[in-house]
PDB file of N, CA and C in Angstrom:
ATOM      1  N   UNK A   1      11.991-113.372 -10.275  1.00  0.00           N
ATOM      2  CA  UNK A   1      13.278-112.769 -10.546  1.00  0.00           C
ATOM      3  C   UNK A   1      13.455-112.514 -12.036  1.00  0.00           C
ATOM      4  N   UNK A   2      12.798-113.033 -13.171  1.00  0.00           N
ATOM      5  CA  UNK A   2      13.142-113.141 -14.206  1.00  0.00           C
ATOM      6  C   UNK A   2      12.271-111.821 -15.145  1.00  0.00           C
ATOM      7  N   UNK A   3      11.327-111.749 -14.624  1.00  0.00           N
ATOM      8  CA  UNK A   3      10.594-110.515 -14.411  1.00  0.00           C
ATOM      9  C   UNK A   3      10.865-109.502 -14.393  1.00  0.00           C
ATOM     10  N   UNK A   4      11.651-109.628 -13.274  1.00  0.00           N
ATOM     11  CA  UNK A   4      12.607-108.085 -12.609  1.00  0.00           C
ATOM     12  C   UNK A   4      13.837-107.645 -13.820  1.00  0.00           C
ATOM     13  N   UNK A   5      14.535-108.434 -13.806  1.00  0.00           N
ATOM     14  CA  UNK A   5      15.389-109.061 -15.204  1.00  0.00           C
ATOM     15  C   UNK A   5      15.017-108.279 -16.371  1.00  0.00           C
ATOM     16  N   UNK A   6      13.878-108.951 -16.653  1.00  0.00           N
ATOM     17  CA  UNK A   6      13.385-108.722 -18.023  1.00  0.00           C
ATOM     18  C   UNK A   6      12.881-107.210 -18.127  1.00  0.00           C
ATOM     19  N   UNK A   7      12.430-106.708 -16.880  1.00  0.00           N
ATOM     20  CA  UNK A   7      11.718-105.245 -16.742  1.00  0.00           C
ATOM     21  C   UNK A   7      12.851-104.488 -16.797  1.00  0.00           C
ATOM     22  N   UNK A   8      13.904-104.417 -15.761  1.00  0.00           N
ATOM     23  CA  UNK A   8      15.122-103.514 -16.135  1.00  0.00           C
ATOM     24  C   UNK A   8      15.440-103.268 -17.447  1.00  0.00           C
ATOM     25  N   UNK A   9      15.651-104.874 -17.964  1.00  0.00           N
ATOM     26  CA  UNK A   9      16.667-104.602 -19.652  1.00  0.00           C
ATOM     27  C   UNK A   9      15.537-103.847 -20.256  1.00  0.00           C
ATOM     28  N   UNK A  10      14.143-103.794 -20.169  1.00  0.00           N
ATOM     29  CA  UNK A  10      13.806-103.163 -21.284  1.00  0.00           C
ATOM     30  C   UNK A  10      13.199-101.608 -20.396  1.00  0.00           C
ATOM     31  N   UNK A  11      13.487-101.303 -19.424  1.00  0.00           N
ATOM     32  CA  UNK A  11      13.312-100.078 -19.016  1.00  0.00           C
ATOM     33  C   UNK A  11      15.236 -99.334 -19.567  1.00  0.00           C
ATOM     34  N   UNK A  12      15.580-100.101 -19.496  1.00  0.00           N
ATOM     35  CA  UNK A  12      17.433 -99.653 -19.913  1.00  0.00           C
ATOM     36  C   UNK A  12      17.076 -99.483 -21.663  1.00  0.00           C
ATOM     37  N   UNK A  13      16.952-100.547 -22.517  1.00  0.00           N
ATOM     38  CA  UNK A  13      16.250 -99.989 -23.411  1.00  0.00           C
ATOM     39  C   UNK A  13      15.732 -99.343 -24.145  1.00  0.00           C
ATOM     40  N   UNK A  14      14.846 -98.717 -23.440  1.00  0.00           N
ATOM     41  CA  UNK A  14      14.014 -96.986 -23.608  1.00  0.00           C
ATOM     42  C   UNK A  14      14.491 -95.907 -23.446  1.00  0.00           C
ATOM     43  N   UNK A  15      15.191 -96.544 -22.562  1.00  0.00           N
ATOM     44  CA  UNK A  15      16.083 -95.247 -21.904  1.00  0.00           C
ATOM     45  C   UNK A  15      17.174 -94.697 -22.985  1.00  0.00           C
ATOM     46  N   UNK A  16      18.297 -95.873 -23.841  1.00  0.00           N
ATOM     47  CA  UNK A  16      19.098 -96.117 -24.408  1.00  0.00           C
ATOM     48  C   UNK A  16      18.401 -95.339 -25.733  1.00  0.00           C
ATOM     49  N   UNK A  17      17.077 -95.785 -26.172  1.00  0.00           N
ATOM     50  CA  UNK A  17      16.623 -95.622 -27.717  1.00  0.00           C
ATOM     51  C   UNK A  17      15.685 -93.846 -27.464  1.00  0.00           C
ATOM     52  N   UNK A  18      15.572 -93.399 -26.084  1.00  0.00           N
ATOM     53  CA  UNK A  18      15.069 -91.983 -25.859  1.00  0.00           C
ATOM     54  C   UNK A  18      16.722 -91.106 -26.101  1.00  0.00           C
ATOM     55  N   UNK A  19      17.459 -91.641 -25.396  1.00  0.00           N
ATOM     56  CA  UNK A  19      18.888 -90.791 -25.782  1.00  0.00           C
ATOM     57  C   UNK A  19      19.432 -90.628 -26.874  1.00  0.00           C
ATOM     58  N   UNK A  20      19.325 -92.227 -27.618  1.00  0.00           N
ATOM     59  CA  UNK A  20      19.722 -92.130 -29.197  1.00  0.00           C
ATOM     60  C   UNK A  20      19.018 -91.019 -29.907  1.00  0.00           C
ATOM     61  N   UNK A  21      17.657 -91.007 -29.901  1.00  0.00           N
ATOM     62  CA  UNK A  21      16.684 -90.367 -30.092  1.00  0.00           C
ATOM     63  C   UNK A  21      17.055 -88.615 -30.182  1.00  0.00           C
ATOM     64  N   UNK A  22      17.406 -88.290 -28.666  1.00  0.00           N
ATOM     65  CA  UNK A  22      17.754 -86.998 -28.334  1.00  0.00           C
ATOM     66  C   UNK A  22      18.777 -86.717 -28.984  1.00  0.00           C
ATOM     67  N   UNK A  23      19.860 -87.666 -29.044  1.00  0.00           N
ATOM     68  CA  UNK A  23      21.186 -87.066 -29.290  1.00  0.00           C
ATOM     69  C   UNK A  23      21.143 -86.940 -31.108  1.00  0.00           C
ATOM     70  N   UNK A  24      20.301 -87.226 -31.850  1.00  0.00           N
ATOM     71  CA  UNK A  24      20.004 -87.582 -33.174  1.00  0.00           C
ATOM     72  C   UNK A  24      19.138 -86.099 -33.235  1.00  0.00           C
ATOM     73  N   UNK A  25      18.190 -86.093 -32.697  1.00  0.00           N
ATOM     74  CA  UNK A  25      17.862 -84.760 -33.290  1.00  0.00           C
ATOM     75  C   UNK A  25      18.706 -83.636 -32.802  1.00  0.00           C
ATOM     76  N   UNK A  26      19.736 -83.556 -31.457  1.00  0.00           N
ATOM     77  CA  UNK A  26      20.531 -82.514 -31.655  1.00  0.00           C
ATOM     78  C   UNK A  26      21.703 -82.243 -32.804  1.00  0.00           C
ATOM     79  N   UNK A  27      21.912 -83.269 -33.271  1.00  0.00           N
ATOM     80  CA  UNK A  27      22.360 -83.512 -34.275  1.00  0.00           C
ATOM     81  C   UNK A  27      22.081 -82.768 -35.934  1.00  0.00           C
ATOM     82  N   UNK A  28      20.563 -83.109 -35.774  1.00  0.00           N
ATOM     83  CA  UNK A  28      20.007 -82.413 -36.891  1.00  0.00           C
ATOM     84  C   UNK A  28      19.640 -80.760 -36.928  1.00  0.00           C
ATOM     85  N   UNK A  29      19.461 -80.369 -35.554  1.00  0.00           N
ATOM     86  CA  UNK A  29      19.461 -79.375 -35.267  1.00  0.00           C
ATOM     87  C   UNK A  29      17.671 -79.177 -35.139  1.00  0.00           C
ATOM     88  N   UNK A  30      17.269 -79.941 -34.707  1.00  0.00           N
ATOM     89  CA  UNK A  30      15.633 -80.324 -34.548  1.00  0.00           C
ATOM     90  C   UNK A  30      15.728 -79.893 -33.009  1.00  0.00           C
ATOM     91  N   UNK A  31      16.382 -80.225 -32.378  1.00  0.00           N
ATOM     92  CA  UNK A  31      16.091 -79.405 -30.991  1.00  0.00           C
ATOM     93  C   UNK A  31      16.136 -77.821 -30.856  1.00  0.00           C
ATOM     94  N   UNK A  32      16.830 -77.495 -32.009  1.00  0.00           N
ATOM     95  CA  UNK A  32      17.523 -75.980 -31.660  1.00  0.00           C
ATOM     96  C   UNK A  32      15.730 -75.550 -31.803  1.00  0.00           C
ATOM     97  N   UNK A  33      16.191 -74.110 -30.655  1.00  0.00           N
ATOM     98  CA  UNK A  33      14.663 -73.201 -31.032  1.00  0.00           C
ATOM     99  C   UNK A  33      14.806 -72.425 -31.891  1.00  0.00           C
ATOM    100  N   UNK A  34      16.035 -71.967 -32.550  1.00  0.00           N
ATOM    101  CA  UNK A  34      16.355 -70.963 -33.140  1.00  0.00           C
ATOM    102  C   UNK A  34      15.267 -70.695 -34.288  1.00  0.00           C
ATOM    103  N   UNK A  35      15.372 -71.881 -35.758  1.00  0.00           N
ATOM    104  CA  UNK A  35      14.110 -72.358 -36.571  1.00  0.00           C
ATOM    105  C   UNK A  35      13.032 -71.848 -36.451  1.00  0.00           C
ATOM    106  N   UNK A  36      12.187 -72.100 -34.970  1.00  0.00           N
ATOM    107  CA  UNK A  36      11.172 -71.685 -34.692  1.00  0.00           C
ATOM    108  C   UNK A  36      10.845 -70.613 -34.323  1.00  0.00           C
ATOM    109  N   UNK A  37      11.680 -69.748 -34.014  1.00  0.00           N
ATOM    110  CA  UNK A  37      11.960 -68.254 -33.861  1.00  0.00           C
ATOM    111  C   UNK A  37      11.915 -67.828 -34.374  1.00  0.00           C
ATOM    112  N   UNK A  38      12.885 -67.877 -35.605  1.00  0.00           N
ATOM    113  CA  UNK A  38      13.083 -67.329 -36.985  1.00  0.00           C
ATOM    114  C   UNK A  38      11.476 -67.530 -37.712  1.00  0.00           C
ATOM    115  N   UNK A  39      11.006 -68.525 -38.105  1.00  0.00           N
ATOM    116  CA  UNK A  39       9.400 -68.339 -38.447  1.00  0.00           C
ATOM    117  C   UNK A  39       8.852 -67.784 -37.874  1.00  0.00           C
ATOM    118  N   UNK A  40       8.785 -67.782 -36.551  1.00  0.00           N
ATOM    119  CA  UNK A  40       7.744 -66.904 -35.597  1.00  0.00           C
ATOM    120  C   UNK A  40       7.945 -65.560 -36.045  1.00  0.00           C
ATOM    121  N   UNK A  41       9.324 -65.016 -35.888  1.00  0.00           N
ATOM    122  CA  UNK A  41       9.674 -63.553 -36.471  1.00  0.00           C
ATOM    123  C   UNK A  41       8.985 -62.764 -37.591  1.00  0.00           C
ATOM    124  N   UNK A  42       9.490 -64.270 -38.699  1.00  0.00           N
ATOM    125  CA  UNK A  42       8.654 -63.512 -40.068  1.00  0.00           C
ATOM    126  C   UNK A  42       7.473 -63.273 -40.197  1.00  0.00           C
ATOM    127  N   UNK A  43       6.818 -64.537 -39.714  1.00  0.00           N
ATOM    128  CA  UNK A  43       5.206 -64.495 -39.313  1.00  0.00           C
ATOM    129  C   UNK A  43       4.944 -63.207 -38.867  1.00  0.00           C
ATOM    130  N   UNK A  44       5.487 -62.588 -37.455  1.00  0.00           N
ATOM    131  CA  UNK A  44       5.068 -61.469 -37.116  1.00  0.00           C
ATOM    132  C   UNK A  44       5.548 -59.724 -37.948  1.00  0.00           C
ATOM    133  N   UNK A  45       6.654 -59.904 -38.634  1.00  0.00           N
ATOM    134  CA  UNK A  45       6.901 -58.843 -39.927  1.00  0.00           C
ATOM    135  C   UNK A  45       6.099 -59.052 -40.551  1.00  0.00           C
ATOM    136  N   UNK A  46       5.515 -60.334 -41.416  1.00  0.00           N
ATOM    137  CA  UNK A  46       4.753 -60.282 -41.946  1.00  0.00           C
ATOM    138  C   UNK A  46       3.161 -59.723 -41.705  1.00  0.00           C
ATOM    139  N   UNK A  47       2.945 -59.599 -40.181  1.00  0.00           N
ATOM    140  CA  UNK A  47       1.923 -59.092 -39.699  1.00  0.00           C
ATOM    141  C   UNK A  47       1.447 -57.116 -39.899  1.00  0.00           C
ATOM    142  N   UNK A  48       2.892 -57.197 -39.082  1.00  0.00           N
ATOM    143  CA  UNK A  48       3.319 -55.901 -39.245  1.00  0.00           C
ATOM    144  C   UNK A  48       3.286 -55.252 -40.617  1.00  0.00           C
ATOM    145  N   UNK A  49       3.907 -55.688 -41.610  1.00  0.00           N
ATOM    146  CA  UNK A  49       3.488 -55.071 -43.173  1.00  0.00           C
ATOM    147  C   UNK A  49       2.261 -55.180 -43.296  1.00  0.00           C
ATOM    148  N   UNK A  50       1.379 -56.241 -43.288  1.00  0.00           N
ATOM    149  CA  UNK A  50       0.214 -55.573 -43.591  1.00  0.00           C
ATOM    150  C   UNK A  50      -0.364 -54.870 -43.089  1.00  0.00           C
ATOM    151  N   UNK A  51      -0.411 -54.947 -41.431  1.00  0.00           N
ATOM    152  CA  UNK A  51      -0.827 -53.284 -40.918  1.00  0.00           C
ATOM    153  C   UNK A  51       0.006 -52.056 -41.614  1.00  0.00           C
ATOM    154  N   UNK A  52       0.635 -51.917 -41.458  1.00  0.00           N
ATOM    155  CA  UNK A  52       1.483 -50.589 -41.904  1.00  0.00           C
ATOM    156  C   UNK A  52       1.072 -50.380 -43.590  1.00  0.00           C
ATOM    157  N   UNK A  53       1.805 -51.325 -44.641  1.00  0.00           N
ATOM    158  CA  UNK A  53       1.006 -51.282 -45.794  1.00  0.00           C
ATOM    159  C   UNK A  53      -0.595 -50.896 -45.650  1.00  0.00           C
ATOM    160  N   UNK A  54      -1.151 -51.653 -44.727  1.00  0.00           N
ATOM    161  CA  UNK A  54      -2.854 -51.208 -45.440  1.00  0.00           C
ATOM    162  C   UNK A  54      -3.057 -50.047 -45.239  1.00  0.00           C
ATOM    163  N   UNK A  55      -2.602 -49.410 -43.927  1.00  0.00           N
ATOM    164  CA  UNK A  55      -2.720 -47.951 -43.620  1.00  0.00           C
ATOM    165  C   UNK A  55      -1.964 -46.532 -44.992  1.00  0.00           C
ATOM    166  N   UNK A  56      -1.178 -47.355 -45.456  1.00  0.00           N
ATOM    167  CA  UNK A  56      -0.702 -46.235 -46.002  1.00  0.00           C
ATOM    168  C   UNK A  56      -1.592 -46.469 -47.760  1.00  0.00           C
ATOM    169  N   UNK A  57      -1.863 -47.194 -47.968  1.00  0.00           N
ATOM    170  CA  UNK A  57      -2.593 -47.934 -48.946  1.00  0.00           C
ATOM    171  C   UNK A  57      -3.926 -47.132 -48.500  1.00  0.00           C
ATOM    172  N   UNK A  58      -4.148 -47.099 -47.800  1.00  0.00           N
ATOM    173  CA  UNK A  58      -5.889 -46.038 -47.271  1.00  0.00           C
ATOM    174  C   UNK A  58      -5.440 -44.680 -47.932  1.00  0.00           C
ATOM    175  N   UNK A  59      -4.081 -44.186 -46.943  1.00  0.00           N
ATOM    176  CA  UNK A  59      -3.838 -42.564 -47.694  1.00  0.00           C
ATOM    177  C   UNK A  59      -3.808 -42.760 -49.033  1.00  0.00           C
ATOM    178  N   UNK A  60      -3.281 -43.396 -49.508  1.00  0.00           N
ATOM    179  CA  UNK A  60      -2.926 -43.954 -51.676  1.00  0.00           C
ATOM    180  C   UNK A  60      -4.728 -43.387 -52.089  1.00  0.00           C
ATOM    181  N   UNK A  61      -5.253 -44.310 -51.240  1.00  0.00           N
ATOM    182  CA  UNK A  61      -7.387 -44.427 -51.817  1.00  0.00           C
ATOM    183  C   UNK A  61      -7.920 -43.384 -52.051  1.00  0.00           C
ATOM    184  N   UNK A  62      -7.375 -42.199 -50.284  1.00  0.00           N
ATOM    185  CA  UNK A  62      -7.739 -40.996 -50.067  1.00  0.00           C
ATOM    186  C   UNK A  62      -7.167 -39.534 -50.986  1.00  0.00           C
ATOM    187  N   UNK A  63      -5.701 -40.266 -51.591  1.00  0.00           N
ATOM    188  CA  UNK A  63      -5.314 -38.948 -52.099  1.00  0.00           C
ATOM    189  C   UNK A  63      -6.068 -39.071 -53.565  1.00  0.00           C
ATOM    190  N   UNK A  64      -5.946 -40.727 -54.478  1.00  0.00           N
ATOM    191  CA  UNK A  64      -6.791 -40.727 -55.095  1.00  0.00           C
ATOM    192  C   UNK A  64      -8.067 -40.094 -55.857  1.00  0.00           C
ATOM    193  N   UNK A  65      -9.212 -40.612 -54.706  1.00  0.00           N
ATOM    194  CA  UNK A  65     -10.819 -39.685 -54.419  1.00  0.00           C
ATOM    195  C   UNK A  65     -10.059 -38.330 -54.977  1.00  0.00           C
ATOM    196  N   UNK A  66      -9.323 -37.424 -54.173  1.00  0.00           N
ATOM    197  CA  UNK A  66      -8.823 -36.160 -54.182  1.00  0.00           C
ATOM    198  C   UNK A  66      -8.389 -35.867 -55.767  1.00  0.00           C
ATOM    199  N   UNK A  67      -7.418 -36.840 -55.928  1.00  0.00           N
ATOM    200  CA  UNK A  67      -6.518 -35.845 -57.218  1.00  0.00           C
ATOM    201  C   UNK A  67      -6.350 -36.686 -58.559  1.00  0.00           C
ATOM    202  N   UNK A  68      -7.368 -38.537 -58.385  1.00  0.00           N
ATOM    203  CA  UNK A  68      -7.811 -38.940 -59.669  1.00  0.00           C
ATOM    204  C   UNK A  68      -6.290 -39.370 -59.597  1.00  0.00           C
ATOM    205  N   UNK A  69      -5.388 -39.791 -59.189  1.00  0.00           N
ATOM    206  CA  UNK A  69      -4.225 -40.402 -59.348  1.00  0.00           C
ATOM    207  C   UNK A  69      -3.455 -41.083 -58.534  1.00  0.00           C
ATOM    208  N   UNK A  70      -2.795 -42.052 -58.427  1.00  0.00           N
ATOM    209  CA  UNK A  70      -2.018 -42.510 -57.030  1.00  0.00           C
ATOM    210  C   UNK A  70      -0.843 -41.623 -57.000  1.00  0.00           C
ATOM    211  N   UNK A  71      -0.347 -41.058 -58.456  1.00  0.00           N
ATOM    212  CA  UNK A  71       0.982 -40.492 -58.196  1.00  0.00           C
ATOM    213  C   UNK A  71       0.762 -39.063 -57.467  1.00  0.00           C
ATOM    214  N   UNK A  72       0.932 -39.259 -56.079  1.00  0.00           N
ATOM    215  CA  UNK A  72       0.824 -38.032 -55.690  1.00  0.00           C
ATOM    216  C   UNK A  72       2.587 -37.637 -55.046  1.00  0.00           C
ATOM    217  N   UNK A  73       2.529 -36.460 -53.532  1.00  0.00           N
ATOM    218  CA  UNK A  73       3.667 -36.297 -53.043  1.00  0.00           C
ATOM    219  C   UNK A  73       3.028 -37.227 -51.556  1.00  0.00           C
ATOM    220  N   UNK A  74       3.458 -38.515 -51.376  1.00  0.00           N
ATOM    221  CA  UNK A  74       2.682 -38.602 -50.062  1.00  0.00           C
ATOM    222  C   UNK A  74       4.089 -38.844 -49.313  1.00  0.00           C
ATOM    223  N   UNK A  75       3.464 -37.988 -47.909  1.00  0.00           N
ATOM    224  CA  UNK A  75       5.315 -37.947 -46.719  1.00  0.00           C
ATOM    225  C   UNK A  75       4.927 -39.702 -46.338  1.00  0.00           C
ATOM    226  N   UNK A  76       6.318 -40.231 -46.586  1.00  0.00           N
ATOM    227  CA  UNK A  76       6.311 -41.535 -45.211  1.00  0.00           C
ATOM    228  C   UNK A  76       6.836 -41.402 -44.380  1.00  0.00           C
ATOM    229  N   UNK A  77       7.090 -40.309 -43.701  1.00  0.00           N
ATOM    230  CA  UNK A  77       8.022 -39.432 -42.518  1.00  0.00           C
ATOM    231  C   UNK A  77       7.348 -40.519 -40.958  1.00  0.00           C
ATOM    232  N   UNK A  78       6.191 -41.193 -41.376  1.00  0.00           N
ATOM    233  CA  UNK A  78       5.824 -41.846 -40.083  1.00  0.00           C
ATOM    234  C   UNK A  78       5.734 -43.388 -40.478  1.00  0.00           C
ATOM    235  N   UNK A  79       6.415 -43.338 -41.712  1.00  0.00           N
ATOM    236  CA  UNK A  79       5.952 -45.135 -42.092  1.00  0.00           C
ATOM    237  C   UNK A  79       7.797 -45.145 -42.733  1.00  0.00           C
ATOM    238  N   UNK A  80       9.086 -45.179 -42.134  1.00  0.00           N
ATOM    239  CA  UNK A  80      10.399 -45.526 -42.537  1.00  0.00           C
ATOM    240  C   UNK A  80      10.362 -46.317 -43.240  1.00  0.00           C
ATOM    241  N   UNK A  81       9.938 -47.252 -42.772  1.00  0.00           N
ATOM    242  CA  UNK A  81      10.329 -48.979 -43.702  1.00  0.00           C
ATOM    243  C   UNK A  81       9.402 -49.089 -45.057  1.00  0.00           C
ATOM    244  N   UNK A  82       8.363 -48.105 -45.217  1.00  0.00           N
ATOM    245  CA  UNK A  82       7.651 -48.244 -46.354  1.00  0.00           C
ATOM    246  C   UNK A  82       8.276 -47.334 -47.475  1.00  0.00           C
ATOM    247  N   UNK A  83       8.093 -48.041 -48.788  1.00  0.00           N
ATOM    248  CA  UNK A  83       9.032 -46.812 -50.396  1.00  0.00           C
ATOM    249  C   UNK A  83       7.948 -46.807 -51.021  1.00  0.00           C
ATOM    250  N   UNK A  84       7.312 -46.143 -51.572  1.00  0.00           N
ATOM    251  CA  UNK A  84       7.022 -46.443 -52.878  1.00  0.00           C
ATOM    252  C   UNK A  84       7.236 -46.332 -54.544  1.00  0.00           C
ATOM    253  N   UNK A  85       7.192 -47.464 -54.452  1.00  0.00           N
ATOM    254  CA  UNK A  85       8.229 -47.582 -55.940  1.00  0.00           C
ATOM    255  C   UNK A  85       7.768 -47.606 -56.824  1.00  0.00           C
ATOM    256  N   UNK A  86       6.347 -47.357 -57.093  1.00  0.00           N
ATOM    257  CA  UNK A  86       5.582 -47.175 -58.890  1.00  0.00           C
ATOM    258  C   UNK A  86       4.252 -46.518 -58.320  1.00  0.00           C
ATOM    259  N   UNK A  87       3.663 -45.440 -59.167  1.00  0.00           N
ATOM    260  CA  UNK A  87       2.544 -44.554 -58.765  1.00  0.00           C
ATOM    261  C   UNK A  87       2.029 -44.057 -60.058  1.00  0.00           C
ATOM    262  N   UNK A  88       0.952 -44.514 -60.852  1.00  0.00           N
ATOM    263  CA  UNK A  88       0.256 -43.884 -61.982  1.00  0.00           C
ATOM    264  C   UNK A  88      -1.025 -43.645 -61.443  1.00  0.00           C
ATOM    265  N   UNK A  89      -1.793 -43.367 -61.993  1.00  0.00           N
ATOM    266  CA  UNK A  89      -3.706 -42.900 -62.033  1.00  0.00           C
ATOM    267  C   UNK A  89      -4.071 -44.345 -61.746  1.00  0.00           C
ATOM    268  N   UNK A  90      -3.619 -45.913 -62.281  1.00  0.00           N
ATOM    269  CA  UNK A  90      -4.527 -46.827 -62.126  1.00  0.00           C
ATOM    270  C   UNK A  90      -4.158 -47.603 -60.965  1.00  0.00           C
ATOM    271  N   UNK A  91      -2.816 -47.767 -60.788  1.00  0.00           N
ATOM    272  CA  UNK A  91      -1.972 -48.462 -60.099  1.00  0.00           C
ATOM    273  C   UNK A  91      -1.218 -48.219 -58.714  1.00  0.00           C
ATOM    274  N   UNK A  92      -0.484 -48.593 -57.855  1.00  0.00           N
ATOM    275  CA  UNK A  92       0.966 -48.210 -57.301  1.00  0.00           C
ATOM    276  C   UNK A  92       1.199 -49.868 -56.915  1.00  0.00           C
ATOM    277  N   UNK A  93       2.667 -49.538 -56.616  1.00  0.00           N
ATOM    278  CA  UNK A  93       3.223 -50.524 -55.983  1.00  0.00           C
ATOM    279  C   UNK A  93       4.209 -50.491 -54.484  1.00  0.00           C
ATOM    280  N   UNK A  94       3.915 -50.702 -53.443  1.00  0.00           N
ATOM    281  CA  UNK A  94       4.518 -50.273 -51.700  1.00  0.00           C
ATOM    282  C   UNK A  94       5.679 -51.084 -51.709  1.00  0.00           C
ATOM    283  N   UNK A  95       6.659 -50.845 -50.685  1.00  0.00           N
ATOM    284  CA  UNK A  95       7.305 -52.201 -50.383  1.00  0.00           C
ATOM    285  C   UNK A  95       7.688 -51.834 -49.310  1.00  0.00           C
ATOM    286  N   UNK A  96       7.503 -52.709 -47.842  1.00  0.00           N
ATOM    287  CA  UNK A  96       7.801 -52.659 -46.859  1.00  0.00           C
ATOM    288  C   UNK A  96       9.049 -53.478 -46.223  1.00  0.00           C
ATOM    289  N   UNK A  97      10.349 -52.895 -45.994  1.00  0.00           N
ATOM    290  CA  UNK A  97      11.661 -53.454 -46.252  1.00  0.00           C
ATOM    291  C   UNK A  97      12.057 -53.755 -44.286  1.00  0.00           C
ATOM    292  N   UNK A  98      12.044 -54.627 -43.598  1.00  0.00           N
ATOM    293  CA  UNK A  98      12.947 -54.298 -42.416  1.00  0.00           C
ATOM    294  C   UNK A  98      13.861 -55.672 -42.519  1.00  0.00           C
ATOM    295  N   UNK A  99      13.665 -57.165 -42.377  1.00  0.00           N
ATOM    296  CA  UNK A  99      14.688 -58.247 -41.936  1.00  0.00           C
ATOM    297  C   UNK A  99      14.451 -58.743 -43.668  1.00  0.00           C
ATOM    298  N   UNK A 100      12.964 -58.635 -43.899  1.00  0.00           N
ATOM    299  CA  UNK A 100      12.522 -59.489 -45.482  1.00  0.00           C
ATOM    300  C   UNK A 100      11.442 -58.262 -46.169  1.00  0.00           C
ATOM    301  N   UNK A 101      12.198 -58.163 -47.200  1.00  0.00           N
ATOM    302  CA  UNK A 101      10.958 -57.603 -48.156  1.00  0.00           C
ATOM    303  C   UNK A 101       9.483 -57.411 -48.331  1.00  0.00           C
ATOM    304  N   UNK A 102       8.917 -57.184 -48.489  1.00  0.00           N
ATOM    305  CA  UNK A 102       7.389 -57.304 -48.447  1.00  0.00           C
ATOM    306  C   UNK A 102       6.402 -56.325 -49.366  1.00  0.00           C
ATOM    307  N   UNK A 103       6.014 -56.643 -50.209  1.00  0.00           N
ATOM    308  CA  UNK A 103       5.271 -56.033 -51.318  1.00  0.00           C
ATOM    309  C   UNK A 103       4.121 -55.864 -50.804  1.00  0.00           C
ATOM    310  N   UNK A 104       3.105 -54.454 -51.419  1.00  0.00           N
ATOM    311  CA  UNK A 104       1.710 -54.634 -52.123  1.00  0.00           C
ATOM    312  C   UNK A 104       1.478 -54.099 -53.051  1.00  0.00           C
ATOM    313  N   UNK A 105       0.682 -54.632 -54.074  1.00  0.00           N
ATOM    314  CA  UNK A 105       0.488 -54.179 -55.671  1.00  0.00           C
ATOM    315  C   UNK A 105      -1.175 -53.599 -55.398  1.00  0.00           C
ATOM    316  N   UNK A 106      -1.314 -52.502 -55.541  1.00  0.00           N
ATOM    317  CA  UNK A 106      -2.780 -51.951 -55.752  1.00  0.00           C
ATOM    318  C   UNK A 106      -2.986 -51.493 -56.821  1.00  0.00           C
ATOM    319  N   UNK A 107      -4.488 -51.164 -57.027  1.00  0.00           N
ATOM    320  CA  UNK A 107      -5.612 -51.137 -55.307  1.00  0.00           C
ATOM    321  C   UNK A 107      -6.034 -52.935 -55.011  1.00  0.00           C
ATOM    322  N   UNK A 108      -5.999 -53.211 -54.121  1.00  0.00           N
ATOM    323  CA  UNK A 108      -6.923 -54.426 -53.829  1.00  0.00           C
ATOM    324  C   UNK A 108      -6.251 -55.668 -53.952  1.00  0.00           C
ATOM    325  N   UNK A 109      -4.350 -55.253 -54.101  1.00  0.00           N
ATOM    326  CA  UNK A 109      -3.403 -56.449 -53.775  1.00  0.00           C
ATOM    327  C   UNK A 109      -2.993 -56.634 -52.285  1.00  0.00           C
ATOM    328  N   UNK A 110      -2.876 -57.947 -52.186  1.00  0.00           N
ATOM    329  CA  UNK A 110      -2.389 -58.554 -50.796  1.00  0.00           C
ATOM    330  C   UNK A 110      -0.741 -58.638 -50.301  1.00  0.00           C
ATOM    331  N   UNK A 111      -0.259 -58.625 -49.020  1.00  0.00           N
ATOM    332  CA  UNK A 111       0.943 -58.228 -49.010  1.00  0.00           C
ATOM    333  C   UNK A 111       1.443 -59.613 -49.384  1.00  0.00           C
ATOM    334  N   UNK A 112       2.578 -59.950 -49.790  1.00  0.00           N
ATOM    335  CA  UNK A 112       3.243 -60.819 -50.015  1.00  0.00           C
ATOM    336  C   UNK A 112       4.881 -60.833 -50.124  1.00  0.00           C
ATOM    337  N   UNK A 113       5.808 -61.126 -49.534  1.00  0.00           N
ATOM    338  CA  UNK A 113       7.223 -61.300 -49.581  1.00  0.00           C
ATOM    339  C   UNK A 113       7.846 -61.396 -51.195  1.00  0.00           C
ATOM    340  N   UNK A 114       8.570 -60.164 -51.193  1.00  0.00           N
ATOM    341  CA  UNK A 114       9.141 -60.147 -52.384  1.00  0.00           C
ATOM    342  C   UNK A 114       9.291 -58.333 -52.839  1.00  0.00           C
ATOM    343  N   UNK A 115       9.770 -57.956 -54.269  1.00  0.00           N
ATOM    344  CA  UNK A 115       9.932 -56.458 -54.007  1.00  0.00           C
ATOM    345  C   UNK A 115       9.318 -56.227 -55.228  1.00  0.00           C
ATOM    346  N   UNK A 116       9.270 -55.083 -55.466  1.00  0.00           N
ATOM    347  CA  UNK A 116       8.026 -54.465 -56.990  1.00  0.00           C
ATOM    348  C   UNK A 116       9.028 -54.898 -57.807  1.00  0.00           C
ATOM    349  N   UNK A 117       8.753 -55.095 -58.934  1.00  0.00           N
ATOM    350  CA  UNK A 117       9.148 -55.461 -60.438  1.00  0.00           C
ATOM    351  C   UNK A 117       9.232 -53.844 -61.375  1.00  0.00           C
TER     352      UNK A 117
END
């Protein structure tokens, strides 16, 4: 009997310190999925700019070869979210804008969160 006793209180216990538990991280907001969404999101914008950046970063290479300059007239009539905001003979700078910012500095820069200088 004492057994039985002793097994309840500490199955009650667990039970007691799993709820504390639960009700503590709803608290903190450690249960919410929202957090993890929100990273997942950027993660995947962030995906998305660099496809889109590298592609238009190819036309930048190609008009280049062609005319010895990045500053050309290039349409982004199929790339919206991309500007470009600095274009000389050595350089340009992209920025791909939809929830977060997203830069690339060329030729041969990586995308990274944030906007041209």
């Amino acid at each position: 009997m004492g057994t039985r006793v002793l097994g309840f209180v500490c199955l009650l216990g667990i039970l007691g310190l799993s709820g504390y538990t639960a009700l503590d991280a709803a608290r903190n907001g450690t249960l919410s999925p929202a957090k993890r969404v929100a990273q997942d999101e950027q993660r995947l914008e962030l995906e998305s700019a660099k496809h889109v950046l590298g592609i238009v970063a190819k036309q930048l290479e190609e008009l280049r070869t062609v005319s010895g300059t990045y500053a050309n007239d290039l349409e982004f009539d199929n790339f919206p979210l991309v500007r470009l905001v600095h274009a000389d003979e050595r350089s340009y700078c992209l920025e791909f804008e939809k929830t977060t910012t997203f830069v690339l500095r060329g030729p041969q820069g990586t995308v990274v969160p944030g906007r041209c200088a």
